[in-house]
Protein backbone atom coordinates (compact mmCIF):
# COMPACT_ATOMS: atom_id res chain seq x y z
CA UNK A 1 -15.06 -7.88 11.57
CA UNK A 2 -15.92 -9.00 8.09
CA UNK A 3 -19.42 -9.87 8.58
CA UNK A 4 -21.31 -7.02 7.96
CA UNK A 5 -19.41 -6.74 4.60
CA UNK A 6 -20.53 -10.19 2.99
CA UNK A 7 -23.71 -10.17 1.02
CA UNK A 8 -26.69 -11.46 2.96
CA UNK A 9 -27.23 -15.38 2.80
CA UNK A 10 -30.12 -17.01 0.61
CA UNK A 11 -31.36 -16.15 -3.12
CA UNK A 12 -29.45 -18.95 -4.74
CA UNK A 13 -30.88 -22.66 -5.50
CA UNK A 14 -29.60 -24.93 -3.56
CA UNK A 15 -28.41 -25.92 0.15
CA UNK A 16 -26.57 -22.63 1.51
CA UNK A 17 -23.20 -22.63 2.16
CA UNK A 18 -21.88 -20.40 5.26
CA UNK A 19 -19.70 -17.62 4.05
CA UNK A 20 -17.19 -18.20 6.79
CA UNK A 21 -16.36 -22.30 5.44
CA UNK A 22 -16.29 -20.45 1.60
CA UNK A 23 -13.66 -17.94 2.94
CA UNK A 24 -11.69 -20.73 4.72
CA UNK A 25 -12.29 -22.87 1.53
CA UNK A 26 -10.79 -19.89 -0.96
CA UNK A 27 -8.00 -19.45 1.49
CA UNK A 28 -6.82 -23.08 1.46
CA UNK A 29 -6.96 -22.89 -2.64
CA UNK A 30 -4.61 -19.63 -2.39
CA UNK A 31 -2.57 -20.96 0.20
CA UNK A 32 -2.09 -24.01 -1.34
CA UNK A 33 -1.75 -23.21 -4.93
CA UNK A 34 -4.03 -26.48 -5.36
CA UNK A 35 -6.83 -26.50 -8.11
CA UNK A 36 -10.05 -25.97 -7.14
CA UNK A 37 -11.38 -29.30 -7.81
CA UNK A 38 -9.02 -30.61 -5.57
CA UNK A 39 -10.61 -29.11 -2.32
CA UNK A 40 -11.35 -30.82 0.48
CA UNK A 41 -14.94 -31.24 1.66
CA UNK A 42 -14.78 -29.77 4.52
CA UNK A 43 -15.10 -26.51 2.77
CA UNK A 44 -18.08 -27.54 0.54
CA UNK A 45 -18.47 -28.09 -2.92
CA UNK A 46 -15.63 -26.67 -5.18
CA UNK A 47 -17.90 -24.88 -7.63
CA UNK A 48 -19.66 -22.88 -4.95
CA UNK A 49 -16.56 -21.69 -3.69
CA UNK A 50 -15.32 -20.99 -7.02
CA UNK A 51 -18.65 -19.33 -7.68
CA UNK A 52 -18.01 -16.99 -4.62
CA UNK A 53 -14.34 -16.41 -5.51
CA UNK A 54 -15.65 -15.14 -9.24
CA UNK A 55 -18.38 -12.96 -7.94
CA UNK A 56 -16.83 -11.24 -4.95
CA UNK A 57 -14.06 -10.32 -7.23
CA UNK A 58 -16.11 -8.69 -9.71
CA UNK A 59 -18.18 -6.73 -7.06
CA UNK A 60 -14.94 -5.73 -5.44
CA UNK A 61 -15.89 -7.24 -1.93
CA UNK A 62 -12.15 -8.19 -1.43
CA UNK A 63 -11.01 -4.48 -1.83
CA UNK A 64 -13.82 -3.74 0.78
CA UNK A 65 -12.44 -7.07 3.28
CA UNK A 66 -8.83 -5.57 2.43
CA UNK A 67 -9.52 -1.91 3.80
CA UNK A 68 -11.57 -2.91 7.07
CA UNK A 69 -8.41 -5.00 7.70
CA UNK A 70 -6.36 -1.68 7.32
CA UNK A 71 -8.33 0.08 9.62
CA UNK A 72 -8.15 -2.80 12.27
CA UNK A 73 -5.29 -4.88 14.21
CA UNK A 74 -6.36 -7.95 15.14
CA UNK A 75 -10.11 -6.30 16.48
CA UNK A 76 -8.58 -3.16 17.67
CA UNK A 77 -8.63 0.15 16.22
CA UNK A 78 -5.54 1.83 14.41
CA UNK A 79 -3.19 2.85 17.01
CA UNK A 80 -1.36 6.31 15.91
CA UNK A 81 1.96 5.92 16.62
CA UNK A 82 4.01 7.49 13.95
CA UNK A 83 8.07 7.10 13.36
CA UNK A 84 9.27 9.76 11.20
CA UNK A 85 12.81 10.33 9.64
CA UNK A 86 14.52 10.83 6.66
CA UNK A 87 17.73 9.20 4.42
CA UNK A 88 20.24 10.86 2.20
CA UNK A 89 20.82 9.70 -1.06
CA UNK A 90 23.77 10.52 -3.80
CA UNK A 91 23.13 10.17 -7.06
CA UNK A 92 25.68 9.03 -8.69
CA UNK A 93 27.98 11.11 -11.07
CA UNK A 94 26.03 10.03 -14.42
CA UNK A 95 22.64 10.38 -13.01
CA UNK A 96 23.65 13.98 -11.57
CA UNK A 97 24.80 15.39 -14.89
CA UNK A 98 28.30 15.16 -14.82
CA UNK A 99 30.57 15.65 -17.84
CA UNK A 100 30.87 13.03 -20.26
CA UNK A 101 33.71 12.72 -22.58
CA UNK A 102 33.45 14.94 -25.31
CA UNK A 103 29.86 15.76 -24.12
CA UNK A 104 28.76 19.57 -23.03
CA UNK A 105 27.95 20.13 -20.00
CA UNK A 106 23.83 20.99 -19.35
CA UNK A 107 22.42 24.07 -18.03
CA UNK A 108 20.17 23.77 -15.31
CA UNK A 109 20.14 25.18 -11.89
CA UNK A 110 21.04 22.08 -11.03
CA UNK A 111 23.23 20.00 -13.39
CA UNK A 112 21.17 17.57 -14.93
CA UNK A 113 18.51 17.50 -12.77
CA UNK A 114 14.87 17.32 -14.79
CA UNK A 115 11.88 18.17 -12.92
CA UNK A 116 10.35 15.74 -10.41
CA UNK A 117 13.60 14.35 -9.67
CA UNK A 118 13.84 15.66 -6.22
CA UNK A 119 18.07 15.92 -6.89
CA UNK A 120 19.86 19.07 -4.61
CA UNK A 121 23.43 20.20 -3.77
CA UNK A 122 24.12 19.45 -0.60
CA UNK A 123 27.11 19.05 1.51
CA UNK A 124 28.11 15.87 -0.20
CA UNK A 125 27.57 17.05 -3.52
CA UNK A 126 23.94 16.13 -5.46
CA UNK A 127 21.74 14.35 -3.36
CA UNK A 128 18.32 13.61 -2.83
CA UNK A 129 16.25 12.84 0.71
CA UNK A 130 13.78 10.60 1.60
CA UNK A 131 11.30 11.31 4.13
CA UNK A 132 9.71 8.14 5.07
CA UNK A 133 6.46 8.23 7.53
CA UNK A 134 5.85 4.35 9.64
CA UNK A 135 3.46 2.98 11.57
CA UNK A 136 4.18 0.77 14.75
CA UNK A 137 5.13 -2.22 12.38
CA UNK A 138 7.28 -0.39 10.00
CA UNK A 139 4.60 -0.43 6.72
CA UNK A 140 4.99 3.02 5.10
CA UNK A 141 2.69 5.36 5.59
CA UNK A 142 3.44 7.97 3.34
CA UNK A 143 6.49 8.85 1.71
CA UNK A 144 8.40 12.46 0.74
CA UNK A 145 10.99 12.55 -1.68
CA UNK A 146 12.81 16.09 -1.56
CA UNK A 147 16.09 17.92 -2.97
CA UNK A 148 19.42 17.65 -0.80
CA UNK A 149 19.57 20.76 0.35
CA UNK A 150 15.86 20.49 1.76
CA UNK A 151 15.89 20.71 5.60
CA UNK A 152 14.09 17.80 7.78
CA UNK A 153 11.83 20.11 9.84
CA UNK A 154 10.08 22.09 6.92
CA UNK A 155 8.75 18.58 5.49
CA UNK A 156 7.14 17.66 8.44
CA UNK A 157 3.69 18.97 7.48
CA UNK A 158 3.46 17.67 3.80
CA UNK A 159 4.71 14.19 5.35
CA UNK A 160 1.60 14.20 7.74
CA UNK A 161 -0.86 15.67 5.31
CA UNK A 162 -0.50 12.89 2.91
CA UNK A 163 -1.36 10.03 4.99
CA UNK A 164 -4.28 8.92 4.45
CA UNK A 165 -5.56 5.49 6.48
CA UNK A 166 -9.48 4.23 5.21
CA UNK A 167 -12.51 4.04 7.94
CA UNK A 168 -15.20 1.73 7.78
CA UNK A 169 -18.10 2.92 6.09
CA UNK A 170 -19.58 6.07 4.66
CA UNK A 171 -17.01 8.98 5.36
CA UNK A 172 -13.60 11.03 4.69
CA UNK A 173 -9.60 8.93 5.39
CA UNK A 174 -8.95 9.14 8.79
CA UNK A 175 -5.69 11.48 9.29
CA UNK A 176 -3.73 11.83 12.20
């Protein structure tokens, strides 16, 4: 899976080292919390897999490891299934603008609600709603934050627009 990202083998002094006992080598150090020096040598000389560690990092290699793991579930393909739903949320008296002691109250359409804030009168009183979108495993997808008095079924569209999931090489996000 990882393979074609790694940087082709050769161009250093030296006996090589294959990328795949430096990864296992790097992921024992990070697992283990151990120094580098302290690796055993079955993953080859420290220095070439703190060499390895150094430059992928810079080049951003793990970011590109890190997204073709996104994209892929142990060798298979993203699977779309999507859970959808959304969670009410008070705010509480002080962080809706209520009247303080000797305070005034504020003048907004809705009492001390700034912008951004996503706080509505609902039912219950202020309130806010989060609209949560999952995959299979539960790992957010994208997220909606909306006023109380916002309805489920309206945010449905925004909620699917904004996820965003990355594809292997040249191209757009895959979307749903």
């Amino acid at each position: 899976m990882i393979a074609p990202l790694l940087p082709e083998p050769g161009g250093a002094r030296g006996r090589w080292r294959d990328h795949r006992q430096v990864i296992s080598g790097i992921l024992w150090k990070l697992r283990t919390g151990t120094p580098l020096r302290d690796l055993p040598e079955r993953y080859g000389p420290w220095k070439t897999c703190h060499e390895r560690l150094r430059r992928w990092t810079a080049d951003g290699m793990w970011d590109r490891i890190l997204a073709a793991a996104q994209v892929y579930d142990d060798g298979t393909p993203v699977q779309w299934a999507i859970s959808i739903d959304s969670s009410i949320v008070r705010a509480h008296q002080r962080a809706a603008g209520a009247r303080k002691k000797g305070g005034s109250p504020t003048s907004s359409a809705t009492p001390g609600a700034q912008d951004g804030e996503a706080i509505g009168r609902s039912r219950g009183g202020l309130s806010r709603e989060i609209h949560p979108a999952v995959d299979g495993r539960g790992r957010p997808l994208s997220i909606l934050l909306t006023p109380g008095q916002a309805g489920d079924n309206p945010q449905l569209l925004a909620l699917l627009d904004a996820i965003r999931v990355n594809e292997l090489g040249p191209g757009l996000p895959q979307t749903p």
